[in-house]
C-alpha atoms as a PDB file:
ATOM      1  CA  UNK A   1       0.000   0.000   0.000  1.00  0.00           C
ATOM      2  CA  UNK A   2       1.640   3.660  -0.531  1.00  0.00           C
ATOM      3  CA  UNK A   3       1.611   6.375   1.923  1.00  0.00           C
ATOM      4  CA  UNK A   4      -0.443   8.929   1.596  1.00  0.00           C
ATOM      5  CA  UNK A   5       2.253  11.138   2.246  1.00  0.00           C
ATOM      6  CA  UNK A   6       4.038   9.861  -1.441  1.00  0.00           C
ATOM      7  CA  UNK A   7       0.256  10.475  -3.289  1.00  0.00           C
ATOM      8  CA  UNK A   8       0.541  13.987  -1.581  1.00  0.00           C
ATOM      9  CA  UNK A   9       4.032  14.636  -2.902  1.00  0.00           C
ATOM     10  CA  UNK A  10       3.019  13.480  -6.600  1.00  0.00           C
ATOM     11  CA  UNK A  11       0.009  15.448  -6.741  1.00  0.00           C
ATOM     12  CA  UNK A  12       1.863  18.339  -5.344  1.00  0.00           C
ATOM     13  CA  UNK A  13       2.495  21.768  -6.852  1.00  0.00           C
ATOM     14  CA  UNK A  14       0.331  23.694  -9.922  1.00  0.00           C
ATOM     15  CA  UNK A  15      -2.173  22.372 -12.267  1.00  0.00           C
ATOM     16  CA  UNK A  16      -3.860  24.501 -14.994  1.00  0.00           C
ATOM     17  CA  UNK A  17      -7.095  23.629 -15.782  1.00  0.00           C
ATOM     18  CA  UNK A  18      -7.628  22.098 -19.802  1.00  0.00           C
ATOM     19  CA  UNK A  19     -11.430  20.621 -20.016  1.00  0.00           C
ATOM     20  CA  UNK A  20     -14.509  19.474 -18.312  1.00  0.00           C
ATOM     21  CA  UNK A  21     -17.265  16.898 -19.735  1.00  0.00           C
ATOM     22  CA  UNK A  22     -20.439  16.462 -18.134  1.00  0.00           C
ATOM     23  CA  UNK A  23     -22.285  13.068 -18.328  1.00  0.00           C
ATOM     24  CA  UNK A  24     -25.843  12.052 -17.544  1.00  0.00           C
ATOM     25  CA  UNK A  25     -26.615   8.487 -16.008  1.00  0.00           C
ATOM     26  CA  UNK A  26     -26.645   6.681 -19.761  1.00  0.00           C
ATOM     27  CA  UNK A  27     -23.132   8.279 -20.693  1.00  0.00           C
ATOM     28  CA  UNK A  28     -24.558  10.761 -22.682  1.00  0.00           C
ATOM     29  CA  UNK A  29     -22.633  14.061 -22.921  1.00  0.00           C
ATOM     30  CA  UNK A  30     -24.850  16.744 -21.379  1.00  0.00           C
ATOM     31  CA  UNK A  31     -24.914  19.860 -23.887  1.00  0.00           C
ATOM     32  CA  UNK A  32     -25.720  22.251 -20.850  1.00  0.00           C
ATOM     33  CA  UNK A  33     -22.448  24.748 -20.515  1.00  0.00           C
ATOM     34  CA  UNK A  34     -21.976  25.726 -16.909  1.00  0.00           C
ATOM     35  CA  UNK A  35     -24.146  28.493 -15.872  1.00  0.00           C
ATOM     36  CA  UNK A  36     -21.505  30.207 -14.192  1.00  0.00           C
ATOM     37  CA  UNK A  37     -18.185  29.554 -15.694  1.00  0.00           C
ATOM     38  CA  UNK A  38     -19.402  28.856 -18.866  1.00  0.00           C
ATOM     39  CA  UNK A  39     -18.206  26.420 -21.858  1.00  0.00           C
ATOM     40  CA  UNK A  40     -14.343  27.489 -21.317  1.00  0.00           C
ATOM     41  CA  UNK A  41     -13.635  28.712 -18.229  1.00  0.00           C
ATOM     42  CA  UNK A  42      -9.680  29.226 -17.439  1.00  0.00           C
ATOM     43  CA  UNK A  43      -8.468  27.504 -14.027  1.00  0.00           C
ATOM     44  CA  UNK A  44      -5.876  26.619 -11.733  1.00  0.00           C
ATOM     45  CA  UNK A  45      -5.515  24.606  -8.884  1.00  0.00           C
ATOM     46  CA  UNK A  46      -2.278  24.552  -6.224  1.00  0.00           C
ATOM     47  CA  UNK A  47      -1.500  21.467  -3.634  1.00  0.00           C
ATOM     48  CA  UNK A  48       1.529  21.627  -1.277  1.00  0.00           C
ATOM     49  CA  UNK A  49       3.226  18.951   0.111  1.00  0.00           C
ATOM     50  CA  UNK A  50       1.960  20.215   4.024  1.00  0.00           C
ATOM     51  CA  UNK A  51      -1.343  19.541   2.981  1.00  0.00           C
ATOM     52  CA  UNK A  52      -3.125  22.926   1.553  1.00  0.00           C
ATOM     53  CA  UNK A  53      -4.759  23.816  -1.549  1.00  0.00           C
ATOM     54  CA  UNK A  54      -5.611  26.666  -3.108  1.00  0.00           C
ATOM     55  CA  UNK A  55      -8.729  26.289  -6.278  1.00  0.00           C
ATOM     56  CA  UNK A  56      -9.349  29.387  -8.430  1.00  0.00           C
ATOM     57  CA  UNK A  57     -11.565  29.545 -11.596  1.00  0.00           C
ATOM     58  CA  UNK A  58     -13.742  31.558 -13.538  1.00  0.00           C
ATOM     59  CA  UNK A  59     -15.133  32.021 -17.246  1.00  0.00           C
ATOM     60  CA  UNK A  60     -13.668  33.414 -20.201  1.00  0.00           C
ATOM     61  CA  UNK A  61     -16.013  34.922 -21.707  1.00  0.00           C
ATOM     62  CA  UNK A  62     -15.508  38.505 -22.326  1.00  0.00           C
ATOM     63  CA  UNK A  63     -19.327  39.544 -21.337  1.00  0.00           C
ATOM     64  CA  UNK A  64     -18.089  38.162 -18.100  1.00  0.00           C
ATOM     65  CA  UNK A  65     -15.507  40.176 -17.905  1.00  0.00           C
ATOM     66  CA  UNK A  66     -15.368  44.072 -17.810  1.00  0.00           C
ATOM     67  CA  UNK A  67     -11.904  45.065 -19.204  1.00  0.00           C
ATOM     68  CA  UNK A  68     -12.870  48.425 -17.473  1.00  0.00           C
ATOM     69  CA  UNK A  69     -12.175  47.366 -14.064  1.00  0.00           C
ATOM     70  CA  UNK A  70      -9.218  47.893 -11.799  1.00  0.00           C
ATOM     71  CA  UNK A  71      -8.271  46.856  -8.370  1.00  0.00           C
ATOM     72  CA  UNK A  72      -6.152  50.038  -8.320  1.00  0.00           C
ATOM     73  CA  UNK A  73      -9.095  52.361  -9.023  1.00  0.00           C
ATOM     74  CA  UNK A  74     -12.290  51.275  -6.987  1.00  0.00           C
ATOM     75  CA  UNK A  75     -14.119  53.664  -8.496  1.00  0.00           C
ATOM     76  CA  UNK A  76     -13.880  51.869 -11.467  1.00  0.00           C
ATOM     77  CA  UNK A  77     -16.745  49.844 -12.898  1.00  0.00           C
ATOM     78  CA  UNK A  78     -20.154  49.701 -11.677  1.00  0.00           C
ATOM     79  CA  UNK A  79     -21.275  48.116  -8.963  1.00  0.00           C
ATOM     80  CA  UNK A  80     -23.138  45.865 -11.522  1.00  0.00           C
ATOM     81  CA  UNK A  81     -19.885  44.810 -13.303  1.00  0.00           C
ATOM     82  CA  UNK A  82     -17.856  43.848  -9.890  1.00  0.00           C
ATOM     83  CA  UNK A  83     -20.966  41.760  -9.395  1.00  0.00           C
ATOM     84  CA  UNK A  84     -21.069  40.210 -12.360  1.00  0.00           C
ATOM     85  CA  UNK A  85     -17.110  39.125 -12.045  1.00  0.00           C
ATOM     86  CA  UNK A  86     -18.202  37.723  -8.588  1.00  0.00           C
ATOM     87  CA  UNK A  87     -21.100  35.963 -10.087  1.00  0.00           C
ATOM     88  CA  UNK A  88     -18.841  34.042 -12.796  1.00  0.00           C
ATOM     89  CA  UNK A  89     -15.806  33.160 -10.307  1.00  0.00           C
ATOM     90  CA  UNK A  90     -15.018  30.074  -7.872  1.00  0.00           C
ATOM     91  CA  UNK A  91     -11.945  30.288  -5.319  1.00  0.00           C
ATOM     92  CA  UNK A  92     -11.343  28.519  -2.278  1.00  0.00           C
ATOM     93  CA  UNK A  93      -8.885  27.364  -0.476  1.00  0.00           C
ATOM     94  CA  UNK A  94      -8.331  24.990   2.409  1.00  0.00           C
ATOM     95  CA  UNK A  95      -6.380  21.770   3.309  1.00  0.00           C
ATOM     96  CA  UNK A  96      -6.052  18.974   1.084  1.00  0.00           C
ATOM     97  CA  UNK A  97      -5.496  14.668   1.455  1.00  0.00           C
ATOM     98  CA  UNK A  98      -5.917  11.455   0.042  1.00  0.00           C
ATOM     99  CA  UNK A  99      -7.329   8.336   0.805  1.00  0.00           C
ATOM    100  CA  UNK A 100      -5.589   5.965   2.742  1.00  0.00           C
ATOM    101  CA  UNK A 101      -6.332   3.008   1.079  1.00  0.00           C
ATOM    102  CA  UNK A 102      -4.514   3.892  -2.241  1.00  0.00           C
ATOM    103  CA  UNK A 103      -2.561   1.162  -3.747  1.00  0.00           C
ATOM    104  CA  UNK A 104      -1.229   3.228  -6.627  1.00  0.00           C
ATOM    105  CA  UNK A 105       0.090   6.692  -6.191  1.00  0.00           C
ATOM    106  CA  UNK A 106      -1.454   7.201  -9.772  1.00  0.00           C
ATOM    107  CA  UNK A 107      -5.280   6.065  -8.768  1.00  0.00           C
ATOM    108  CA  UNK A 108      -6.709   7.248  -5.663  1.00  0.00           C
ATOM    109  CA  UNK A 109      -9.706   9.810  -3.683  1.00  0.00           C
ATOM    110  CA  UNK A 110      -9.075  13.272  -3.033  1.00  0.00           C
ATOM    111  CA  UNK A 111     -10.619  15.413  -0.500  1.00  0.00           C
ATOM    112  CA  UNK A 112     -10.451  19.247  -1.150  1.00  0.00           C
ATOM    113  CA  UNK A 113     -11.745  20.622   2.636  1.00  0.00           C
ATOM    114  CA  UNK A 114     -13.229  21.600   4.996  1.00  0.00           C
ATOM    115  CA  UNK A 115     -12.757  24.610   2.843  1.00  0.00           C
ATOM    116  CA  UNK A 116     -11.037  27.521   5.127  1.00  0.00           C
ATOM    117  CA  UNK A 117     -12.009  30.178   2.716  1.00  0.00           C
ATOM    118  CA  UNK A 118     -14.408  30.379  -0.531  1.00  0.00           C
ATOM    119  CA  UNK A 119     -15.626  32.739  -2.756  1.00  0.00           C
ATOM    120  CA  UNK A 120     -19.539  31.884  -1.382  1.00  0.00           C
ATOM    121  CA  UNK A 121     -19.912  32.240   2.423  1.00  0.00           C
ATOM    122  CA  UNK A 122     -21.773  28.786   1.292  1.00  0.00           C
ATOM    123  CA  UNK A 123     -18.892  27.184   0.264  1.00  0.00           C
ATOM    124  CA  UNK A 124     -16.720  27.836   3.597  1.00  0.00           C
ATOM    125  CA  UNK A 125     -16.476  24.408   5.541  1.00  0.00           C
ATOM    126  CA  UNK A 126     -17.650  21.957   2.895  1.00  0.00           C
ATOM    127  CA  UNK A 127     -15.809  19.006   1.766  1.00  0.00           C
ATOM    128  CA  UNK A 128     -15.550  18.260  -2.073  1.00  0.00           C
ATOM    129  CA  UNK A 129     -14.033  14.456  -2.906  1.00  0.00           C
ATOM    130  CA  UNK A 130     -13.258  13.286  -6.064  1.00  0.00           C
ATOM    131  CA  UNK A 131     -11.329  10.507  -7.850  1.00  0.00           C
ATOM    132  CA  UNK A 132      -8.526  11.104  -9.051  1.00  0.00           C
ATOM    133  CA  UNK A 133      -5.735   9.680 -11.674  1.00  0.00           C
ATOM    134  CA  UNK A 134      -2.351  10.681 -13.187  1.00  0.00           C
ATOM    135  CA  UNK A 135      -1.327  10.058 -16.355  1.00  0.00           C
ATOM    136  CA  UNK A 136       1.697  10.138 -18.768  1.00  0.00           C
ATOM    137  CA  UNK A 137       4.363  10.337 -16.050  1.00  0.00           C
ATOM    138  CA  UNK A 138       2.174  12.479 -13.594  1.00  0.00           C
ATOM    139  CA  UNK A 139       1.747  14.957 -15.848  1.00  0.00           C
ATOM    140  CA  UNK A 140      -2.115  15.028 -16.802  1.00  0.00           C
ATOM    141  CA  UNK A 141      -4.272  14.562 -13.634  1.00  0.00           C
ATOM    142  CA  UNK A 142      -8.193  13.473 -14.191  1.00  0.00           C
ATOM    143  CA  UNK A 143     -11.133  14.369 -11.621  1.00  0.00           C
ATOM    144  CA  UNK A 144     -14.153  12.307 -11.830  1.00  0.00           C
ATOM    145  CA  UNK A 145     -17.125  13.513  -9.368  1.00  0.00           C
ATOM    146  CA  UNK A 146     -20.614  13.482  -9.506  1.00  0.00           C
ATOM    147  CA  UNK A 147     -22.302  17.077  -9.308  1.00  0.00           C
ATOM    148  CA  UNK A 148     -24.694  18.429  -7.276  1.00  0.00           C
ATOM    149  CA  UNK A 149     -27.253  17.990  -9.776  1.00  0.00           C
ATOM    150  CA  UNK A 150     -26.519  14.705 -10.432  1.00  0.00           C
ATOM    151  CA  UNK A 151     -24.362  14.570 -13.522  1.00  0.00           C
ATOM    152  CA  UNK A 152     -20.676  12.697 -13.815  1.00  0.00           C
ATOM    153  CA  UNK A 153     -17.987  15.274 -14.891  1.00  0.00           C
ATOM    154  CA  UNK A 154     -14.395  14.643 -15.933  1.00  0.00           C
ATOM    155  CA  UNK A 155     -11.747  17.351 -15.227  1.00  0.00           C
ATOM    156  CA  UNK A 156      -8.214  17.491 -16.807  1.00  0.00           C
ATOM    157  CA  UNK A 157      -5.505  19.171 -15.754  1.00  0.00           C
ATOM    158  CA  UNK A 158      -1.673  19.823 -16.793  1.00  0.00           C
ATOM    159  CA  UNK A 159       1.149  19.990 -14.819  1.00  0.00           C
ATOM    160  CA  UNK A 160       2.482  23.100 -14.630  1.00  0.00           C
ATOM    161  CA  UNK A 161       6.487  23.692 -13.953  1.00  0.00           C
END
């Protein structure tokens, strides 16, 4: 059996985000884009080794996106447009593990949570699993989950570094 402390270290360090495909119950692709980040939202997510994570996403679509706004300027931007950045943005940020009965550092559960911080004062405390394997050399990492509303989803990532 390997330590969970060797997953930890292979999953370790900066992922960018690359695709996510939503199943129903019969495998059939859902054509529903993601209310909030949309059909190709941009993403990263950051593990260390001591066991916290950081998750940050949000869409890239430009109506999502006021290029008018700037931290550096409050006054910037309606009140409307921060909003509407908020609306179309997940972040939090927490510690991280793995299962313990892993047999493979490459196939295992992870377990983002309880949450510390998050975007949503909904979203502070929760616990999100998922499964999780590496491919080509621990390069590629795949998230299967099921969603709230019910659907499977696959999420790639790349390796960054």
């Amino acid at each position: 059996m390997v330590k969970p402390e060797d997953v930890m270290r292979a999953i370790s360090g900066s992922w960018l985000y690359l695709n996510k495909t939503s199943f129903f119950d019969n495998g059939t692709i859902s054509p529903t884009e993601d209310a909030v980040l949309g059909s190709n939202p941009v993403g990263m997510l950051t593990y260390n080794a001591a066991g916290y994570m950081a998750a940050n996403f949000m869409s890239s679509r430009p109506e999502d996106r006021p290029a008018n706004i700037d931290t550096d300027v409050l006054t910037d931007g309606t009140d409307a447009e921060w909003a509407l950045i908020g609306r179309h943005t997940l972040a939090y940020a927490g510690p991280w593990r793995v299962s313990i009965t892993t047999d493979r550092v490459e196939t295992g559960q992870i377990m983002h949570g309880p949450t510390r911080i998050a975007w949503l004062p909904s979203w502070v405390d929760i616990e999100l699993m998922k499964n999780y394997t590496l491919f080509d050399e621990g390069q590629v990492m795949l998230f299967r989950s099921i969603a709230i509303d019910g659907l499977a989803s696959e999420m790639f990532f790349r390796r960054l570094g």
